[in-house]
C-alpha atoms as a PDB file:
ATOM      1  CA  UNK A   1       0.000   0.000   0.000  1.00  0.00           C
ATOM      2  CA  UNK A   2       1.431   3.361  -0.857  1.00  0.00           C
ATOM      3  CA  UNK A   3       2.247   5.787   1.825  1.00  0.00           C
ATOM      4  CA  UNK A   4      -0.278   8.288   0.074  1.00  0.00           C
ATOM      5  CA  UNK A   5      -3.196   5.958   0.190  1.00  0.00           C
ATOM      6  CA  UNK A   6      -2.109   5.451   4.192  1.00  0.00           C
ATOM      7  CA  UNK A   7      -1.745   8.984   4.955  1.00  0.00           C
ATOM      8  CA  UNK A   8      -4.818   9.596   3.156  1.00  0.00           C
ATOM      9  CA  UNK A   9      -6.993   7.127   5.320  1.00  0.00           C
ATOM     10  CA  UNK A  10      -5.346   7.685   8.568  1.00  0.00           C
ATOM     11  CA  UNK A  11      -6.409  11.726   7.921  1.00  0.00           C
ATOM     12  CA  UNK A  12      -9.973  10.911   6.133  1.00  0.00           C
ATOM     13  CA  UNK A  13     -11.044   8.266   9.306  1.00  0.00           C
ATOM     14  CA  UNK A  14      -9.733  10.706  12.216  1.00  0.00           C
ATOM     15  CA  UNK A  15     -11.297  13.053  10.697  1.00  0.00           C
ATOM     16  CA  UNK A  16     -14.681  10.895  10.532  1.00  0.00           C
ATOM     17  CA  UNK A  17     -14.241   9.652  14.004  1.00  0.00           C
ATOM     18  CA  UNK A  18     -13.751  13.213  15.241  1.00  0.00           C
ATOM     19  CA  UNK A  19     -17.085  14.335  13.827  1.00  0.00           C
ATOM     20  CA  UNK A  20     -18.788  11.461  14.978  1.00  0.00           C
ATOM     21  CA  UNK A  21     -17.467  12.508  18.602  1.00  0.00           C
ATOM     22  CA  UNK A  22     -18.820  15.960  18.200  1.00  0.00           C
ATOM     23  CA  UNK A  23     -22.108  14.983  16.840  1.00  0.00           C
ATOM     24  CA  UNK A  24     -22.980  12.991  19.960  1.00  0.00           C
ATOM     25  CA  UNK A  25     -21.720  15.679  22.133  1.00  0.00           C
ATOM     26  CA  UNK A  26     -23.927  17.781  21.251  1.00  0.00           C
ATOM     27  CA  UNK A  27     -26.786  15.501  20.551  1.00  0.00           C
ATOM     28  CA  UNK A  28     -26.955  15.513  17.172  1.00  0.00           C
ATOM     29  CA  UNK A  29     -26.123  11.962  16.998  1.00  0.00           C
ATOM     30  CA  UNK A  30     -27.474   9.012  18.804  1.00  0.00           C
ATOM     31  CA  UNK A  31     -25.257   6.324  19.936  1.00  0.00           C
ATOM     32  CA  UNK A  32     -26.687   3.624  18.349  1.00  0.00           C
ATOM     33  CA  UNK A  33     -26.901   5.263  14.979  1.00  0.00           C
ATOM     34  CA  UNK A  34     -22.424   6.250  15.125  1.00  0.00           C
ATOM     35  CA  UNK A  35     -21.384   3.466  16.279  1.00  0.00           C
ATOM     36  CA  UNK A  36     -20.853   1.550  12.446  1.00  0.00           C
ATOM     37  CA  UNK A  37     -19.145   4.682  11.964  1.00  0.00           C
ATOM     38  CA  UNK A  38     -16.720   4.616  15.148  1.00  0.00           C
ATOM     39  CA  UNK A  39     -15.863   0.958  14.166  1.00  0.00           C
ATOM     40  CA  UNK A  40     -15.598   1.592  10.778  1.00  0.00           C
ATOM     41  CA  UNK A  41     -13.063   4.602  11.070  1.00  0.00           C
ATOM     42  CA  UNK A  42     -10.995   2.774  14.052  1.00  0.00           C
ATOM     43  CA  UNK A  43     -10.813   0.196  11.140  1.00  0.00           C
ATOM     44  CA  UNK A  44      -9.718   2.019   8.371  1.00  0.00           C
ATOM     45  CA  UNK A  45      -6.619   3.538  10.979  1.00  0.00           C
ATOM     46  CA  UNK A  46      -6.079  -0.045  11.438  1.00  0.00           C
ATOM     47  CA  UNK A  47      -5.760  -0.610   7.969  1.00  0.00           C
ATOM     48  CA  UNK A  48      -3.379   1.930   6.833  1.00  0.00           C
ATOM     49  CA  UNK A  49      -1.142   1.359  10.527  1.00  0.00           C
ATOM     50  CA  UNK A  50      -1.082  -2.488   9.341  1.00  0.00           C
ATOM     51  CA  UNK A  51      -0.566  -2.765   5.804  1.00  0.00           C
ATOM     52  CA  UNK A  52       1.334  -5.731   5.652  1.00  0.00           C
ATOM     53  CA  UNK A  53      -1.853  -7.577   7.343  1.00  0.00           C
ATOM     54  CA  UNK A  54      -3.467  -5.731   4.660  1.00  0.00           C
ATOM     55  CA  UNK A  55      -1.432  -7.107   1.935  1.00  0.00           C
ATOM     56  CA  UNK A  56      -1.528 -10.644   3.918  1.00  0.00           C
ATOM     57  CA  UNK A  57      -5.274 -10.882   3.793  1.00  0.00           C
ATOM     58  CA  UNK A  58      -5.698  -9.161   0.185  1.00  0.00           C
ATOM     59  CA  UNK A  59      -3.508 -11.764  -1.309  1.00  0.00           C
ATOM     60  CA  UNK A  60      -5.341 -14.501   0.576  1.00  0.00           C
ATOM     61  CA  UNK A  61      -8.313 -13.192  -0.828  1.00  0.00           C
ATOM     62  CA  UNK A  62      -7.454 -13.260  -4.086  1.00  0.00           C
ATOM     63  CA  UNK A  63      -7.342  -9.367  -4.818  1.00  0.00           C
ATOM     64  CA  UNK A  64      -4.668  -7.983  -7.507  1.00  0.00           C
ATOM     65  CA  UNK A  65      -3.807  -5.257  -5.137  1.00  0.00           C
ATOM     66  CA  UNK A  66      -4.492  -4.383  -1.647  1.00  0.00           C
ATOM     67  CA  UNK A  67      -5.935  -0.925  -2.660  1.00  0.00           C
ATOM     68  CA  UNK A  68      -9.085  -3.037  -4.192  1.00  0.00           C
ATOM     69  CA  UNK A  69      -9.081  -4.762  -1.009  1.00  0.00           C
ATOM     70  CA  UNK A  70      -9.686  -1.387   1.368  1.00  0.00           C
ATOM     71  CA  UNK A  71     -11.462  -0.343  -1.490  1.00  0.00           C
ATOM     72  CA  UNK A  72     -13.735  -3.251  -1.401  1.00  0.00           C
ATOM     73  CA  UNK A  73     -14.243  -3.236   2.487  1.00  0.00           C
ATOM     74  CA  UNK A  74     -14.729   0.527   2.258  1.00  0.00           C
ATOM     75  CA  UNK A  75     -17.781  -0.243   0.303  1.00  0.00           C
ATOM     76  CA  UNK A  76     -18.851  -3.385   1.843  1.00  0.00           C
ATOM     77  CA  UNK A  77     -19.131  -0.750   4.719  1.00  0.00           C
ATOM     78  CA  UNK A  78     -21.051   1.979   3.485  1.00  0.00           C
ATOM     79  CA  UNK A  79     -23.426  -1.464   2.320  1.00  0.00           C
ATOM     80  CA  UNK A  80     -24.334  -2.093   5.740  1.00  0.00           C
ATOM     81  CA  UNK A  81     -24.471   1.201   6.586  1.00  0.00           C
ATOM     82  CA  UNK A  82     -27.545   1.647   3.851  1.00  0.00           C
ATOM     83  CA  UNK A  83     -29.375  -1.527   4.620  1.00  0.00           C
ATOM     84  CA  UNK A  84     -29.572  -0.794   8.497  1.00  0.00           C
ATOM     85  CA  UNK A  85     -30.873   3.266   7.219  1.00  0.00           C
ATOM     86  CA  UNK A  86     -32.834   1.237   5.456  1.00  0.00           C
ATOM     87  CA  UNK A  87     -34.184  -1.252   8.257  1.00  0.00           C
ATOM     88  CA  UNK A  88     -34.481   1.996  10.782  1.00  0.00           C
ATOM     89  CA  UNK A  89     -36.833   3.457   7.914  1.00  0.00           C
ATOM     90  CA  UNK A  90     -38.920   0.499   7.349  1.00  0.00           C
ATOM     91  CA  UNK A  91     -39.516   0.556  11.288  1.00  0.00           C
ATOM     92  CA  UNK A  92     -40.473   4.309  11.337  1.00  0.00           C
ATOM     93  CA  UNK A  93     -42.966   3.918   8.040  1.00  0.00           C
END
């Protein structure tokens, strides 16, 4: 993994774990609904700290590069993240 890619998740996920923290703060945010996000930026600082475990499982995965593989968890995240909006929704309707 490049040292771009690594700087560039270790800023974007502090930055989303940062505004997570505010958000509940100031009750904006309920617990329940940031915690997918907590988890998912502690994660991604995981990721970019660990690369080599990175490369390890991309390569037992079968992925050309390990920049598909974040990119592929990355949206295998934001999945989740849409199909409990969209289970919250159903509930509310």
């Amino acid at each position: 993994m490049s040292i771009t890619l690594r700087i560039l998740l270790i800023v974007c996920s502090i930055i989303a774990f940062i505004l997570c923290v505010k958000k509940i703060k100031k009750s904006e945010l309920k617990i329940e609904n940031s915690v997918i996000w907590l988890l998912g930026s502690i994660l991604l600082i995981l990721m970019s700290i660990f690369s080599d475990a990175v490369t390890w499982v991309s390569k037992l995965l079968g992925f050309e590069a390990p920049v598909n593989f974040v990119w592929m968890a990355a949206i295998g995240f934001l999945l989740i993240e849409i199909f409990l909006d969209n289970i919250r929704i159903s509930n509310l309707n």
